[in-house]
Protein backbone atom coordinates (compact mmCIF):
# COMPACT_ATOMS: atom_id res chain seq x y z
CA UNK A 1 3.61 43.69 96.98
CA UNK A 2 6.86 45.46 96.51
CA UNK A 3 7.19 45.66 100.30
CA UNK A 4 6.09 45.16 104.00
CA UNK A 5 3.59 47.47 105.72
CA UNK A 6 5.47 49.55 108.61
CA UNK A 7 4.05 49.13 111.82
CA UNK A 8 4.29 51.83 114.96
CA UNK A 9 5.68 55.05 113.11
CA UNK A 10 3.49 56.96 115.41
CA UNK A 11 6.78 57.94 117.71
CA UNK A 12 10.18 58.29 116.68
CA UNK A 13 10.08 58.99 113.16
CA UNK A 14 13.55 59.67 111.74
CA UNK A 15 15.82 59.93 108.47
CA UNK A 16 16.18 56.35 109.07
CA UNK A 17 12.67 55.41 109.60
CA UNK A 18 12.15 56.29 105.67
CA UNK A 19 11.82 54.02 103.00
CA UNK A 20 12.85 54.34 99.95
CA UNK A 21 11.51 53.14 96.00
CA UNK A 22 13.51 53.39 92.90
CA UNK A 23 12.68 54.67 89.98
CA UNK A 24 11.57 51.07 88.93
CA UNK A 25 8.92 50.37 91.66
CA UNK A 26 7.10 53.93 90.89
CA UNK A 27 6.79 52.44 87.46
CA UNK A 28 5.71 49.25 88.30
CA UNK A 29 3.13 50.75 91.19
CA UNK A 30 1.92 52.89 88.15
CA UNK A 31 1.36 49.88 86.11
CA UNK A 32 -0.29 48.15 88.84
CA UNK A 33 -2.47 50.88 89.37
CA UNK A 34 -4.09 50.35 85.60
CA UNK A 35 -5.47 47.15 86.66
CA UNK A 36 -5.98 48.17 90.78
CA UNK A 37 -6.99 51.45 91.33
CA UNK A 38 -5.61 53.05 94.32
CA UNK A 39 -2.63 51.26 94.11
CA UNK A 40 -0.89 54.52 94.31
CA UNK A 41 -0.93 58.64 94.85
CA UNK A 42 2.33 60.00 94.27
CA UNK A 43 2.65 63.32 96.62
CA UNK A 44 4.62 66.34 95.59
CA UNK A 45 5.22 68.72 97.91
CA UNK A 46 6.71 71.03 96.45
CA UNK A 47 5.72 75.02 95.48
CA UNK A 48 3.11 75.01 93.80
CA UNK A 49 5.27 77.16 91.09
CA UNK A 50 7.38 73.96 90.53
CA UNK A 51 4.27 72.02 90.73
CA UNK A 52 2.89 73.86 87.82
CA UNK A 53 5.90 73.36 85.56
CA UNK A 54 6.30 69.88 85.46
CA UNK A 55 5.21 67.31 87.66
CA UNK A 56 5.08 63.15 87.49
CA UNK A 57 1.95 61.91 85.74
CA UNK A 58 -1.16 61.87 88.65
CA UNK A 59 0.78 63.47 91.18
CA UNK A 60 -1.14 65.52 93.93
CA UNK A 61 0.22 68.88 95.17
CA UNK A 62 0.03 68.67 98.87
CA UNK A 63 2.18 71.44 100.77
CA UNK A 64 3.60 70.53 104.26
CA UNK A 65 1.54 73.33 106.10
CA UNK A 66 -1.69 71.12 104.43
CA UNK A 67 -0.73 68.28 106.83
CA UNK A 68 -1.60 68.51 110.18
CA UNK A 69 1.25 67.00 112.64
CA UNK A 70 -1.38 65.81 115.22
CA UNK A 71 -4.51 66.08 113.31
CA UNK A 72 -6.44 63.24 111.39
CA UNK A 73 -6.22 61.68 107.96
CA UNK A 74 -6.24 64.02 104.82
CA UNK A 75 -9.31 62.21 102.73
CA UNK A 76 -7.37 63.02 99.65
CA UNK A 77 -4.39 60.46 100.76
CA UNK A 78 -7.11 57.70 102.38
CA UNK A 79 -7.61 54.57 99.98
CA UNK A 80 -4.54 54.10 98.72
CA UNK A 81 -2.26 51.15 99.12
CA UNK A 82 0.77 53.40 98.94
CA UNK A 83 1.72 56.44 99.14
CA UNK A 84 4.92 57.61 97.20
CA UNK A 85 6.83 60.63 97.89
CA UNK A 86 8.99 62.71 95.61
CA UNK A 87 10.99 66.01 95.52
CA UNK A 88 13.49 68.09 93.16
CA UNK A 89 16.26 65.34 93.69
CA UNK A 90 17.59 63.35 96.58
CA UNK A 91 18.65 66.55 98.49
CA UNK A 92 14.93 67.58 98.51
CA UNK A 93 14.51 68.03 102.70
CA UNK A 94 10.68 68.76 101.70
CA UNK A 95 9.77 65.77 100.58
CA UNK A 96 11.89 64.28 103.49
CA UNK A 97 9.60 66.21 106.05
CA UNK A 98 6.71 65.41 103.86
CA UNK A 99 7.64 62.01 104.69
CA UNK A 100 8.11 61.90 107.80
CA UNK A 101 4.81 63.36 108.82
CA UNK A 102 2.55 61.28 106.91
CA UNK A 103 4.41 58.31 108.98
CA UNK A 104 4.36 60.12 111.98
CA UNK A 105 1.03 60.69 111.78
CA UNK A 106 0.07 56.70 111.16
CA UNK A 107 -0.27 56.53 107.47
CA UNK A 108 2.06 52.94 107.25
CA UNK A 109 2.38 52.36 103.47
CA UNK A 110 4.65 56.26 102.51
CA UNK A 111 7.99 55.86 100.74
CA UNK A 112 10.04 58.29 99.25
CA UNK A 113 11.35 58.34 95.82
CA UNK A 114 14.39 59.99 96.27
CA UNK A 115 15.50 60.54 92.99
CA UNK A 116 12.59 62.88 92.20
CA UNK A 117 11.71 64.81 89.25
CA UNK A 118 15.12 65.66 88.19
CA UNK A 119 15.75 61.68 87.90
CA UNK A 120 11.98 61.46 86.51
CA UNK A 121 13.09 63.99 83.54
CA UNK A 122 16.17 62.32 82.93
CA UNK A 123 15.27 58.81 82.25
CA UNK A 124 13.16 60.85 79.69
CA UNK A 125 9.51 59.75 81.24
CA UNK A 126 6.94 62.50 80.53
CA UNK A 127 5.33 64.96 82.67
CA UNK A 128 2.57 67.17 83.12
CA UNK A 129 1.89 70.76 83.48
CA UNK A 130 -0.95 72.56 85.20
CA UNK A 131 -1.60 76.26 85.60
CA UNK A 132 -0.26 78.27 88.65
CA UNK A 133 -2.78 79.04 91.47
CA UNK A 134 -4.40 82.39 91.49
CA UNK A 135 -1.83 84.53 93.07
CA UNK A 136 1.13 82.63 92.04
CA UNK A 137 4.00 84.27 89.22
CA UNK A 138 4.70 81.41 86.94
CA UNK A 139 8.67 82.73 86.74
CA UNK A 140 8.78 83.80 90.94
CA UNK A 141 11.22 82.21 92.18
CA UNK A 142 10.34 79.70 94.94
């Protein structure tokens, strides 16, 4: 296991509360995950217009409004030994609120991949693309 199981994020859950993976452990939970399903869900919350363009390999689209602060457990995120957050780049403050409210709401295994897609596209590691939601201009800006 690449690392220890938080305990007590209920309360208090803060820039420094957040762990972090590398580049590295995403691939290695990905490789992991061929042999042990549910290893991993990588979560990116970002629009779903960047979502669409290019996003890491099995990644879910979950938008910060989709979370509920004090509700229960999203069944699409139960199951899984970790969950792994990512954004743009390390500036990304949604994935660093997406973060923080899946451990403030008791999920205990959520990291965040700071380096995101940007550093996802520029270690050259592939991507996919999925359509736009209904509704949503594939050149809007976000």
């Amino acid at each position: 296991m690449l690392w220890a199981p938080l305990t007590g994020c209920g309360q208090g859950v803060s820039e420094k509360t957040i762990e972090f993976v590398t580049l590295d452990q995403v691939r290695e939970l990905q490789a992991k995950q061929a042999s042990e399903p549910r290893t991993v869900l990588l979560i990116d919350p970002r629009s779903p217009r960047r979502y669409a363009q290019a996003h890491i390999p099995g990644a879910l689209s979950v938008q910060l409004p989709e979370i509920q602060q004090y509700g229960g457990r999203d069944a699409r995120l139960t199951g899984y030994s970790n969950l792994v957050v990512y954004g743009e780049n390390p500036a990304s403050p949604t994935a660093r609120a997406m973060t923080k409210r899946l451990l403030g709401i008791g999920y205990e295994t959520v990291r965040l991949y700071p380096g995101g897609i940007e550093e996802w596209i520029a270690a050259d590691l592939p991507t996919e693309q999925s359509e736009p939601p209904a509704g949503v201009e594939p050149n809007a800006p976000d």
